[in-house]
C-alpha atoms as a PDB file:
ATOM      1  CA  UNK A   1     162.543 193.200  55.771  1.00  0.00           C
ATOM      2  CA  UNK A   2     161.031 190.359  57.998  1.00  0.00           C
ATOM      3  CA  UNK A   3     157.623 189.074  56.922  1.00  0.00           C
ATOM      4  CA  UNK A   4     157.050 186.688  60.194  1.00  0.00           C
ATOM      5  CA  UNK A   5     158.811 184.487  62.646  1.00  0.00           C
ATOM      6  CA  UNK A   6     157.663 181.146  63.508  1.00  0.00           C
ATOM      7  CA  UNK A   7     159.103 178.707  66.206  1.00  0.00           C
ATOM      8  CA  UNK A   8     158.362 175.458  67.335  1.00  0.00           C
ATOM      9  CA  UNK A   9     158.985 172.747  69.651  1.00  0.00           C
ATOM     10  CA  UNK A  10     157.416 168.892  69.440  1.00  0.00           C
ATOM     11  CA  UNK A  11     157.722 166.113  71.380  1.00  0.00           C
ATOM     12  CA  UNK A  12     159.104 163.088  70.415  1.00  0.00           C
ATOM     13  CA  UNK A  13     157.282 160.706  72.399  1.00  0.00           C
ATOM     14  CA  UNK A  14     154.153 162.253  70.731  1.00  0.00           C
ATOM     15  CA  UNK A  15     154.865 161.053  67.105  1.00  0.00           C
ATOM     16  CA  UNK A  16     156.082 157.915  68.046  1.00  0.00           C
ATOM     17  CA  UNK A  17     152.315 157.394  69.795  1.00  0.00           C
ATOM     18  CA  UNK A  18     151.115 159.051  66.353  1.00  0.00           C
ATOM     19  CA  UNK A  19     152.846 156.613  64.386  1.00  0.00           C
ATOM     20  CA  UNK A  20     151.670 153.435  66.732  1.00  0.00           C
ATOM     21  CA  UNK A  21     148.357 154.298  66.540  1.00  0.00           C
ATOM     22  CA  UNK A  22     147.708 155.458  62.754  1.00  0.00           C
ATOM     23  CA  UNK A  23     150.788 153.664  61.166  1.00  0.00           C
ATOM     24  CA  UNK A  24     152.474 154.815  58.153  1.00  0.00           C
ATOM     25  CA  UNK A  25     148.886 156.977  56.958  1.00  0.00           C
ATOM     26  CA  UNK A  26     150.280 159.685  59.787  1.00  0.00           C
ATOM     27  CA  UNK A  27     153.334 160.311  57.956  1.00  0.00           C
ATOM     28  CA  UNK A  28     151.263 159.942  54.265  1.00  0.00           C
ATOM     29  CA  UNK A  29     149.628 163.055  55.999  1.00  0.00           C
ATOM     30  CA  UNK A  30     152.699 164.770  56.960  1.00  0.00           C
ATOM     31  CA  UNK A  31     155.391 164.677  54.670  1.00  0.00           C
ATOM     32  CA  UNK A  32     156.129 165.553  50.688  1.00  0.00           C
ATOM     33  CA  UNK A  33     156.342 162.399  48.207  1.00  0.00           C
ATOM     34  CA  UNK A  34     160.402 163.036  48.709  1.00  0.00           C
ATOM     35  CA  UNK A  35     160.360 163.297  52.332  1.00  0.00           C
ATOM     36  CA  UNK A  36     158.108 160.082  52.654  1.00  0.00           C
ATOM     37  CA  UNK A  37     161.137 158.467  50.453  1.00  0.00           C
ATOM     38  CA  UNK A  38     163.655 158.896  53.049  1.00  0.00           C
ATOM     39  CA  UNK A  39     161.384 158.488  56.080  1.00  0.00           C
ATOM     40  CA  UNK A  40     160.916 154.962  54.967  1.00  0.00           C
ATOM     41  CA  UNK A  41     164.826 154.338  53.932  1.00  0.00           C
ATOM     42  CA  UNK A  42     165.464 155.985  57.269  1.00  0.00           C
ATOM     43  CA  UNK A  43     162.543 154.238  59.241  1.00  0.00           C
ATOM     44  CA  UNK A  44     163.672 150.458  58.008  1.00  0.00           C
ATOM     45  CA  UNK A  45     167.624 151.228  58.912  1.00  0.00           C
ATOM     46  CA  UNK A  46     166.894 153.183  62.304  1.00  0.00           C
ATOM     47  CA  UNK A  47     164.077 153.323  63.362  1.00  0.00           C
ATOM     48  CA  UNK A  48     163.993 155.916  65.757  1.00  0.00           C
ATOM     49  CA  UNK A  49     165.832 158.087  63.013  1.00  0.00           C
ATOM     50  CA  UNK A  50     162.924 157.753  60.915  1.00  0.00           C
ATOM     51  CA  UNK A  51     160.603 159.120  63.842  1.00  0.00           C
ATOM     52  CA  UNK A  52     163.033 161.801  64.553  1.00  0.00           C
ATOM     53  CA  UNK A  53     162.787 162.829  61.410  1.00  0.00           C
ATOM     54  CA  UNK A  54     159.325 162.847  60.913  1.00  0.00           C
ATOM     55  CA  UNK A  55     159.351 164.828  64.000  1.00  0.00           C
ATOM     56  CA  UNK A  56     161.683 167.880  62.872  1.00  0.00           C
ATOM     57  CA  UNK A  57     159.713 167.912  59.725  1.00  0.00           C
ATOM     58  CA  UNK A  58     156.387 168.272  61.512  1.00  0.00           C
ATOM     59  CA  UNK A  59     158.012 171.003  63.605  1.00  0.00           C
ATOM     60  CA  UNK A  60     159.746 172.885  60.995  1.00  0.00           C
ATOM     61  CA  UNK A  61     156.614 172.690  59.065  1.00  0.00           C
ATOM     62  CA  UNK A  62     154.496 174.305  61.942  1.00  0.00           C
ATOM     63  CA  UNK A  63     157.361 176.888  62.301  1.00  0.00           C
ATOM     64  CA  UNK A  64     156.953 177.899  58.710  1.00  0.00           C
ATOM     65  CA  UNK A  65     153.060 178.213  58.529  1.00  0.00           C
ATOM     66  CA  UNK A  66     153.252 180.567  61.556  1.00  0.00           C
ATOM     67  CA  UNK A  67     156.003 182.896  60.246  1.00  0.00           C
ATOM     68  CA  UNK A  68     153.622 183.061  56.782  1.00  0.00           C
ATOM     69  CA  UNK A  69     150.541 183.755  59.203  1.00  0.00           C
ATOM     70  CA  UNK A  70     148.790 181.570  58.076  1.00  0.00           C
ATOM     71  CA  UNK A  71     148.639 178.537  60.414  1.00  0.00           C
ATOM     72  CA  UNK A  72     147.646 175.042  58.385  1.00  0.00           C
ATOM     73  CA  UNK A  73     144.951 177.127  56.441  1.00  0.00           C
ATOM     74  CA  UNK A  74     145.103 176.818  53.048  1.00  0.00           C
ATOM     75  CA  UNK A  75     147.325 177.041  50.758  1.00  0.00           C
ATOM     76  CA  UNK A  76     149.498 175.950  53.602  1.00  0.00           C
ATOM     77  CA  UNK A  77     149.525 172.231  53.450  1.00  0.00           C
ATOM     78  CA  UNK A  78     151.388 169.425  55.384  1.00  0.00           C
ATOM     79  CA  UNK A  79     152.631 168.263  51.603  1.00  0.00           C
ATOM     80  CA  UNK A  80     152.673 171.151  49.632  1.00  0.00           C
ATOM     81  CA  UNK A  81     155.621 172.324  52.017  1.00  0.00           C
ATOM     82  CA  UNK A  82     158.779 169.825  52.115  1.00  0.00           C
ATOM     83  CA  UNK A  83     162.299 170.825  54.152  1.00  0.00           C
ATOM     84  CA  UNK A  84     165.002 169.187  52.227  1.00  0.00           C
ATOM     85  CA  UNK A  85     168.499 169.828  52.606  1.00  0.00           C
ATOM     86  CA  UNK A  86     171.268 171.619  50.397  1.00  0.00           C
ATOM     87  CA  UNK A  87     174.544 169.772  49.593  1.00  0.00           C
ATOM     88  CA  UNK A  88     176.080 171.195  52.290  1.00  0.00           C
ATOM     89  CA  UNK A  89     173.244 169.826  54.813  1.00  0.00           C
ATOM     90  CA  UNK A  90     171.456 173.137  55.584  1.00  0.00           C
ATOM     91  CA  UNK A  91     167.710 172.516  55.724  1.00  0.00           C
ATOM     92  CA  UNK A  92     165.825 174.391  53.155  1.00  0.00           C
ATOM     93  CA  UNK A  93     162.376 174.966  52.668  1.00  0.00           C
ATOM     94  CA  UNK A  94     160.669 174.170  49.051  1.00  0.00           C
ATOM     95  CA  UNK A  95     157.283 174.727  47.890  1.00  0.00           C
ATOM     96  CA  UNK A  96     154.736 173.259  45.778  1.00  0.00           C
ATOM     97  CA  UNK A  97     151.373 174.224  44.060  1.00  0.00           C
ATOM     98  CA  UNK A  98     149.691 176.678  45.458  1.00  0.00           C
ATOM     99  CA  UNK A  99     151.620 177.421  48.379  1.00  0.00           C
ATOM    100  CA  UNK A 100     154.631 178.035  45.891  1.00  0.00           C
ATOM    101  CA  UNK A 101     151.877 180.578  44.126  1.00  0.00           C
ATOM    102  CA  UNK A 102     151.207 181.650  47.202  1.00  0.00           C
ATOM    103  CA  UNK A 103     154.651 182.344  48.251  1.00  0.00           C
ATOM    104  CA  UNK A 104     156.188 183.788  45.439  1.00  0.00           C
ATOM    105  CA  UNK A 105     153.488 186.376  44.709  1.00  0.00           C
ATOM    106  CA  UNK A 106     154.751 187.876  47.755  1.00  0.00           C
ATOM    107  CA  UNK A 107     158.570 188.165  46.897  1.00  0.00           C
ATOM    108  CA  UNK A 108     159.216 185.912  50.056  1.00  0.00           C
ATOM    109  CA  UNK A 109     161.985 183.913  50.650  1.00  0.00           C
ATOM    110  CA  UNK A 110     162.239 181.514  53.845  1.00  0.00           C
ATOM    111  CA  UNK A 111     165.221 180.284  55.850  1.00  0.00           C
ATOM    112  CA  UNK A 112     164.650 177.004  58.605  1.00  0.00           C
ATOM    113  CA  UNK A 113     167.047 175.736  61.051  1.00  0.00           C
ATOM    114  CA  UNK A 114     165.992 172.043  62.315  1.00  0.00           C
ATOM    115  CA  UNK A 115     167.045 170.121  65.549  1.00  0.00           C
ATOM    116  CA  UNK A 116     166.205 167.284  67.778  1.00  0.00           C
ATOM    117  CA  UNK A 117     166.973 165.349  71.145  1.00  0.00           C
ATOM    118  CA  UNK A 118     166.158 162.568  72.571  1.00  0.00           C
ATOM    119  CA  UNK A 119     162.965 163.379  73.115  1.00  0.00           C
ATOM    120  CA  UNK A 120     162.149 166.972  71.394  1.00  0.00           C
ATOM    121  CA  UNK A 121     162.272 168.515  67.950  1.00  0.00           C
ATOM    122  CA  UNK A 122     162.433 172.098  67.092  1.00  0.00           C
ATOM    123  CA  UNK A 123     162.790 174.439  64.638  1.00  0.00           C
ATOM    124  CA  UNK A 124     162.937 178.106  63.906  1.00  0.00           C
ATOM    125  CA  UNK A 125     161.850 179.636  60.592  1.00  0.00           C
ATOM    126  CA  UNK A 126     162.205 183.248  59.197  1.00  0.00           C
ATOM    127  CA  UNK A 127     160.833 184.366  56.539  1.00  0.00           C
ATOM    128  CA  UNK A 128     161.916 187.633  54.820  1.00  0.00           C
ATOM    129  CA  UNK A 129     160.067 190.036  52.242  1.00  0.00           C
ATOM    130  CA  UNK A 130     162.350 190.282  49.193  1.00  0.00           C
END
């Protein structure tokens, strides 16, 4: 049974100002300890892959907290939800602390599909009751 839907779109151009004006504390406030890891490998190779990437994770993120209705209210935090990626490159979503608790009280279990452009990011996230 679907629990929620969530979709969103972000623009590029936006987290690149982000980044310019707050540095590297914007994606400290954004990303997991493991997606800040490859942000920075990604960031000092290419950097416009690293602000991609911060960008699909921002969007995925926001996709996620509305399909748990919750918005970014607690226990929906920017780092206590990370998208990493399965062997075979699928995005995934995993949890920590008390969204985890959160999340798994309620039998739910989350799928996220991830995307970008030149200039946009977007993601779609479903999230099913088990």
């Amino acid at each position: 049974m679907i629990y929620g839907i969530g979709t969103d779109i972000c623009d590029i151009r936006r987290i690149r100002a982000s980044l310019a004006r707050h540095g590297e504390r914007f994606a400290q406030r954004i990303l997991s300890d493991g997606e800040l890891a490859t942000w920075t490998e990604r960031s000092a190779r290419w950097p416009d892959r690293g602000v991609s990437y911060l960008a699909t994770r921002f969007s995925a993120k926001e996709a996620f907290s509305k399909a748990i209705g919750l918005g970014m209210r607690m226990p929906m935090t920017w780092q206590h939800c990370e998208i990493a990626k399965m062997s075979s490159g699928k995005p995934e979503i995993v949890l920590h602390a008390a969204l985890k608790d959160w999340f798994d009280a309620r039998e739910l279990t989350a799928h996220i599909t991830v995307t970008d452009e030149t200039d946009y990011a977007a993601s779609f996230c479903v999230v099913e009751k088990k």
